[in-house]
C-alpha atoms as a PDB file:
ATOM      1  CA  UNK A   1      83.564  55.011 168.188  1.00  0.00           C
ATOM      2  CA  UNK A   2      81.563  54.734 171.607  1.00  0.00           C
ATOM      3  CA  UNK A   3      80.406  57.669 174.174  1.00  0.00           C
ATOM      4  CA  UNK A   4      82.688  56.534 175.885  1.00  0.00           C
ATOM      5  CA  UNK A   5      85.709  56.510 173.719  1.00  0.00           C
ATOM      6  CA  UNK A   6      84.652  60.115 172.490  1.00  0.00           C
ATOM      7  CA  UNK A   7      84.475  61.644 175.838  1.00  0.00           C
ATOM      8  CA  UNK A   8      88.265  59.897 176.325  1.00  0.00           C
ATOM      9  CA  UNK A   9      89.389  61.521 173.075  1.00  0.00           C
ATOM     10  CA  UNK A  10      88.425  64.906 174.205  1.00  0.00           C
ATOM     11  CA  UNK A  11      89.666  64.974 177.558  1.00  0.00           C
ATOM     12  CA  UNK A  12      93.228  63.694 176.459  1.00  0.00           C
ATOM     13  CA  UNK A  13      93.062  66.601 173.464  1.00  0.00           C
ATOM     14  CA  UNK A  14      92.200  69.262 176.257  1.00  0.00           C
ATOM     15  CA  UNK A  15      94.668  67.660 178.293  1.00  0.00           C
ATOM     16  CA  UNK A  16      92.171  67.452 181.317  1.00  0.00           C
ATOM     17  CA  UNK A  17      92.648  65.337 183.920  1.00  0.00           C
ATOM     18  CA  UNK A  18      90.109  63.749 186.697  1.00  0.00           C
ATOM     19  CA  UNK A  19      90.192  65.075 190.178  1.00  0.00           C
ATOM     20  CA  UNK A  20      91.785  62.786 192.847  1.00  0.00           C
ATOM     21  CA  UNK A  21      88.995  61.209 195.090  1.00  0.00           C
ATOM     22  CA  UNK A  22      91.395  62.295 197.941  1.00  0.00           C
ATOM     23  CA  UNK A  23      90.829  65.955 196.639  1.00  0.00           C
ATOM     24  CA  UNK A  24      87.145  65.809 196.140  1.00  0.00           C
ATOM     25  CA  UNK A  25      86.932  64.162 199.759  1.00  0.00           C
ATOM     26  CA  UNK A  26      88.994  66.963 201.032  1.00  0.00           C
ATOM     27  CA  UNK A  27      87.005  69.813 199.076  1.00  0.00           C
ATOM     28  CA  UNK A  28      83.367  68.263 200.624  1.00  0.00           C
ATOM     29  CA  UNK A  29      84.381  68.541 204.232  1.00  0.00           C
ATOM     30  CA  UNK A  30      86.132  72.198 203.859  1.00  0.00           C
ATOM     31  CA  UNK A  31      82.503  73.023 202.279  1.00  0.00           C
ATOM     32  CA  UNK A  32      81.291  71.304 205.271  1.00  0.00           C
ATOM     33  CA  UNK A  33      83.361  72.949 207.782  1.00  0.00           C
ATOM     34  CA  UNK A  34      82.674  76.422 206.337  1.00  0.00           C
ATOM     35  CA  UNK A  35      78.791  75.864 205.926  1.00  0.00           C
ATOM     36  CA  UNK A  36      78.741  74.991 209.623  1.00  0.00           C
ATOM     37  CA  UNK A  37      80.927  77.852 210.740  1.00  0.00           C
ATOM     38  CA  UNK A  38      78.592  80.315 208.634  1.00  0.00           C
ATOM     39  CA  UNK A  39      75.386  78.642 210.348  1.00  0.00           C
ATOM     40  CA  UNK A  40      76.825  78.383 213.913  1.00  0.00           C
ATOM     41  CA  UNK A  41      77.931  82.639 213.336  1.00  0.00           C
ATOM     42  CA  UNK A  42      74.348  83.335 212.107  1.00  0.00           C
ATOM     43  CA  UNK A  43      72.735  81.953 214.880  1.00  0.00           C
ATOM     44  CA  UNK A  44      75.518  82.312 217.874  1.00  0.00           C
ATOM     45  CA  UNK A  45      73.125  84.474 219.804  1.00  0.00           C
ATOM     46  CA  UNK A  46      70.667  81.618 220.362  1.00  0.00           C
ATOM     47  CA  UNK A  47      73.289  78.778 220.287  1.00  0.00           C
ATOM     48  CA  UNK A  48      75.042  80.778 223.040  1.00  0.00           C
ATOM     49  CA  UNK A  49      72.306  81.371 225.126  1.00  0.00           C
ATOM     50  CA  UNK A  50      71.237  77.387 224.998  1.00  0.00           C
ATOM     51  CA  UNK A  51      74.917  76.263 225.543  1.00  0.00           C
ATOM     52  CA  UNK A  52      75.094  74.289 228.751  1.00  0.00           C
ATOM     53  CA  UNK A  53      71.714  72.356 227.980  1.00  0.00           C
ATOM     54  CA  UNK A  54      72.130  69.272 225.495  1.00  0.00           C
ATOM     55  CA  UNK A  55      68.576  69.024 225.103  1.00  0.00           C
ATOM     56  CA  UNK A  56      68.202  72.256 223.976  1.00  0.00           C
ATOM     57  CA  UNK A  57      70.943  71.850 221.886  1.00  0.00           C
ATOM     58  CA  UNK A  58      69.591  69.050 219.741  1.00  0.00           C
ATOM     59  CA  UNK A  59      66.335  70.775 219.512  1.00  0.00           C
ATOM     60  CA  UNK A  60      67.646  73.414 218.364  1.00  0.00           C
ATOM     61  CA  UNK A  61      69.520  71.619 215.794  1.00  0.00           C
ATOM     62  CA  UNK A  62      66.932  69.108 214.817  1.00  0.00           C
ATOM     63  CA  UNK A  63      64.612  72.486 214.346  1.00  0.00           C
ATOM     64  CA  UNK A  64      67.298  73.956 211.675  1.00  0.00           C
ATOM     65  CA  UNK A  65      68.353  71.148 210.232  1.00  0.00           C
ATOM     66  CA  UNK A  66      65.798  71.911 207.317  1.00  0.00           C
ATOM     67  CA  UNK A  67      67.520  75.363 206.863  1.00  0.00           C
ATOM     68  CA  UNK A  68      70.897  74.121 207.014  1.00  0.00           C
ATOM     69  CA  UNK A  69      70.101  71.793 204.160  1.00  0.00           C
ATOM     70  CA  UNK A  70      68.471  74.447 202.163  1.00  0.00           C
ATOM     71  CA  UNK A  71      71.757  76.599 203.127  1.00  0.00           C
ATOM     72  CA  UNK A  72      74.295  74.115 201.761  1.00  0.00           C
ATOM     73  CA  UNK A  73      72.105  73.455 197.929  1.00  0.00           C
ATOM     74  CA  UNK A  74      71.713  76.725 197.700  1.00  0.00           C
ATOM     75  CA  UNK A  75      75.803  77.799 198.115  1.00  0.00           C
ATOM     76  CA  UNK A  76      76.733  74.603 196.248  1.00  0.00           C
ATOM     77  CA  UNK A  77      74.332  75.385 193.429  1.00  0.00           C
ATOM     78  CA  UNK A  78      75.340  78.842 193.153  1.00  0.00           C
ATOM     79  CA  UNK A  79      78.838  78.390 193.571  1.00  0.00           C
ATOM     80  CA  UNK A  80      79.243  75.796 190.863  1.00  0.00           C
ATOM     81  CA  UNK A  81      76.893  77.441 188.519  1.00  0.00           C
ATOM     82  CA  UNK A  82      79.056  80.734 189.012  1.00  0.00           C
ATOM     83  CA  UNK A  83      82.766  79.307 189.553  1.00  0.00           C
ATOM     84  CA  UNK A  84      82.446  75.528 188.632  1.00  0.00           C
ATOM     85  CA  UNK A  85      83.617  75.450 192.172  1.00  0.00           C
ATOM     86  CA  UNK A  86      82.725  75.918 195.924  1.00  0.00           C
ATOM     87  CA  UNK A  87      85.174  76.953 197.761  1.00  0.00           C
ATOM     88  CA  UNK A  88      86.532  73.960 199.200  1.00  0.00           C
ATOM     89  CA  UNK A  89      87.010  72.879 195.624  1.00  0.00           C
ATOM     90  CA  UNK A  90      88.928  76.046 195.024  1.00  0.00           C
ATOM     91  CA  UNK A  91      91.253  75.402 197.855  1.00  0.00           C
ATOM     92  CA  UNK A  92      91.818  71.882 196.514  1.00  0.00           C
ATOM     93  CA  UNK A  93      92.160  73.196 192.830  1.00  0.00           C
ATOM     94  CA  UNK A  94      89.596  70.773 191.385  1.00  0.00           C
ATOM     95  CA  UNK A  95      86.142  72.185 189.680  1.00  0.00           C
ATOM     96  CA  UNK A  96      82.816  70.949 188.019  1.00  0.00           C
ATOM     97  CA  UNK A  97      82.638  71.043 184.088  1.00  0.00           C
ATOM     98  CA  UNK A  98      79.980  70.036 182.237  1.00  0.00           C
ATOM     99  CA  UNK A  99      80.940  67.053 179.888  1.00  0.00           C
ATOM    100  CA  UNK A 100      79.921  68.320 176.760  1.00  0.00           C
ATOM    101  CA  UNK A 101      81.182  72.062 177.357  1.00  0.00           C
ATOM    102  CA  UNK A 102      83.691  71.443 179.440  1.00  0.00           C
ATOM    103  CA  UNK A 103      83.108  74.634 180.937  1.00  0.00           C
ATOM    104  CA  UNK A 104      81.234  75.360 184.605  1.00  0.00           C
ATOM    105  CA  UNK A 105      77.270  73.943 184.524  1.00  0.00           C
ATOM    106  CA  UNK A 106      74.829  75.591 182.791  1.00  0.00           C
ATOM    107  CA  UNK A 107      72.354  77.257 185.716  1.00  0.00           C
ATOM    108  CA  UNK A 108      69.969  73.825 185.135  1.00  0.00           C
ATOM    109  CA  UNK A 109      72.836  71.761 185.782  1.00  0.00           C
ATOM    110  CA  UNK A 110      74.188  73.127 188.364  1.00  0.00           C
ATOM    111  CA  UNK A 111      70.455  73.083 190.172  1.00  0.00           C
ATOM    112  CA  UNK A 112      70.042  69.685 189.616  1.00  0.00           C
ATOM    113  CA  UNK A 113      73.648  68.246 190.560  1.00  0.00           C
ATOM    114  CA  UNK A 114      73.188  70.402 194.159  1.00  0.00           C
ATOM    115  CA  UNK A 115      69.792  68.818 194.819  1.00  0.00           C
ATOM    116  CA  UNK A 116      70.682  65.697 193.907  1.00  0.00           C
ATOM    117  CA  UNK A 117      73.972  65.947 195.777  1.00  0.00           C
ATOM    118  CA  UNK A 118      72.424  66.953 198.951  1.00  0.00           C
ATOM    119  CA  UNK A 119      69.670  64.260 198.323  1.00  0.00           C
ATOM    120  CA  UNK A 120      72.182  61.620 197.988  1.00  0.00           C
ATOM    121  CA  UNK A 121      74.724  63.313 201.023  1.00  0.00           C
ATOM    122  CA  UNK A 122      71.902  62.961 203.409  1.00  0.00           C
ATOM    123  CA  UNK A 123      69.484  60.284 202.121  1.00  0.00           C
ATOM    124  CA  UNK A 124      71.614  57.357 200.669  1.00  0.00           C
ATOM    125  CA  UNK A 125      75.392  58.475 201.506  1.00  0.00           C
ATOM    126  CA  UNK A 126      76.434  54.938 200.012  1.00  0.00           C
ATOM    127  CA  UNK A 127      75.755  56.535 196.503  1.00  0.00           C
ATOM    128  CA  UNK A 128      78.873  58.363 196.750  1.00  0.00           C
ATOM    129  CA  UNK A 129      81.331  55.030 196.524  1.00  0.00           C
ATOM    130  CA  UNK A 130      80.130  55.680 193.033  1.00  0.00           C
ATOM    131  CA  UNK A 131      82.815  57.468 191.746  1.00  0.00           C
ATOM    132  CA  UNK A 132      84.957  54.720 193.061  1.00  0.00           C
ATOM    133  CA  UNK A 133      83.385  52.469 190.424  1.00  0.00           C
ATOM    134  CA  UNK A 134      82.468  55.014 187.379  1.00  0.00           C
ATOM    135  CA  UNK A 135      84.609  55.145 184.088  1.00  0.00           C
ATOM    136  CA  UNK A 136      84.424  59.422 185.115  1.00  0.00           C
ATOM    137  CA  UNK A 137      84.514  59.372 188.533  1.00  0.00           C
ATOM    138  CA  UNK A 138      81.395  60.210 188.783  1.00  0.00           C
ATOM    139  CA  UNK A 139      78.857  60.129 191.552  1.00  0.00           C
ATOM    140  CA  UNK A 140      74.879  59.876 190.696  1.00  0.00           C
ATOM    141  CA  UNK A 141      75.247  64.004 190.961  1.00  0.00           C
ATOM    142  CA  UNK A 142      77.128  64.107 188.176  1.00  0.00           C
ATOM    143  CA  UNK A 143      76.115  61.383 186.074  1.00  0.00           C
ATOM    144  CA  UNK A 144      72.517  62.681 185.753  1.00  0.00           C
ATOM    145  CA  UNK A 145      73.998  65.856 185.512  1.00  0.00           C
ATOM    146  CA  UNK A 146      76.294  65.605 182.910  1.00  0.00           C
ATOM    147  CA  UNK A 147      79.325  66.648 184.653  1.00  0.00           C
ATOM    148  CA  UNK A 148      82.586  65.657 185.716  1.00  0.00           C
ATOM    149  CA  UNK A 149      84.764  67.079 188.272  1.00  0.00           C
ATOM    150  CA  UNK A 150      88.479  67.766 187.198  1.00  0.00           C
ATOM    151  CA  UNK A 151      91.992  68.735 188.347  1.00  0.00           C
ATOM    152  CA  UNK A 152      92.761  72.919 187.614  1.00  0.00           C
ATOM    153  CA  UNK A 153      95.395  73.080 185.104  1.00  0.00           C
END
């Protein structure tokens, strides 16, 4: 028997099935949404007082946009070392498991698959049509991490 036709084995004995890409797409831009919302309410006072100038604006933004970044690895980390989820995965009832657990990430894990997530989200977005193409679903994330996302039973 293969890797391959192990890891098949034990995700029909758990009874696990794969997240829908139509759920994972969903779960990123909730994550999305509420990363932005939290940014935009910690810094309303200055976005507020910049509002009618576009220049500003995008100076402003351009000037954050390393924070934001560092904002978004460091709730996605957390949040799937913690839960196996972020929120938006919660809301769409999918998680992260680590293939040979099958449990939430080990801390590591979880550190690697956020910086490599948000590496690959901003860097080389194509990267992400590789779950489209990957026996597991799986994106670069979570092949060099070991994991898998899932459906909630």
């Amino acid at each position: 028997m293969n890797n391959r036709d192990l890891i098949e084995e034990k995700l029909y004995r758990e009874q696990i099935v794969l997240a829908p890409i139509l759920r994972r797409f969903f779960a990123i831009n909730i994550d999305l949404l509420l990363v932005s919302f939290i940014f935009q309410m910690f810094f309303w006072n200055d976005l507020k007082s910049i509002s009618g100038d576009t220049q500003a604006v995008v100076q402003f933004v351009s000037g954050y946009s390393l924070h934001l970044l560092l904002f978004m690895f460091v709730y996605e980390w957390l949040m799937t070392y913690a839960y196996g989820a972020t929120l938006g995965k919660i809301v769409c009832k999918i998680r992260v498991v680590s293939i040979a657990l099958l449990d939430h990430p080990a801390i590591v894990a979880a550190f690697l698959r956020a910086l490599l997530k948000m590496l690959q989200f901003f860097i080389i977005p194509p990267l992400f049509c590789l779950v489209f193409f990957t026996f597991l679903r799986q994106g670069l994330h979570d092949w060099l991490a070991k994991s898998i996302v899932i459906k909630n039973a």
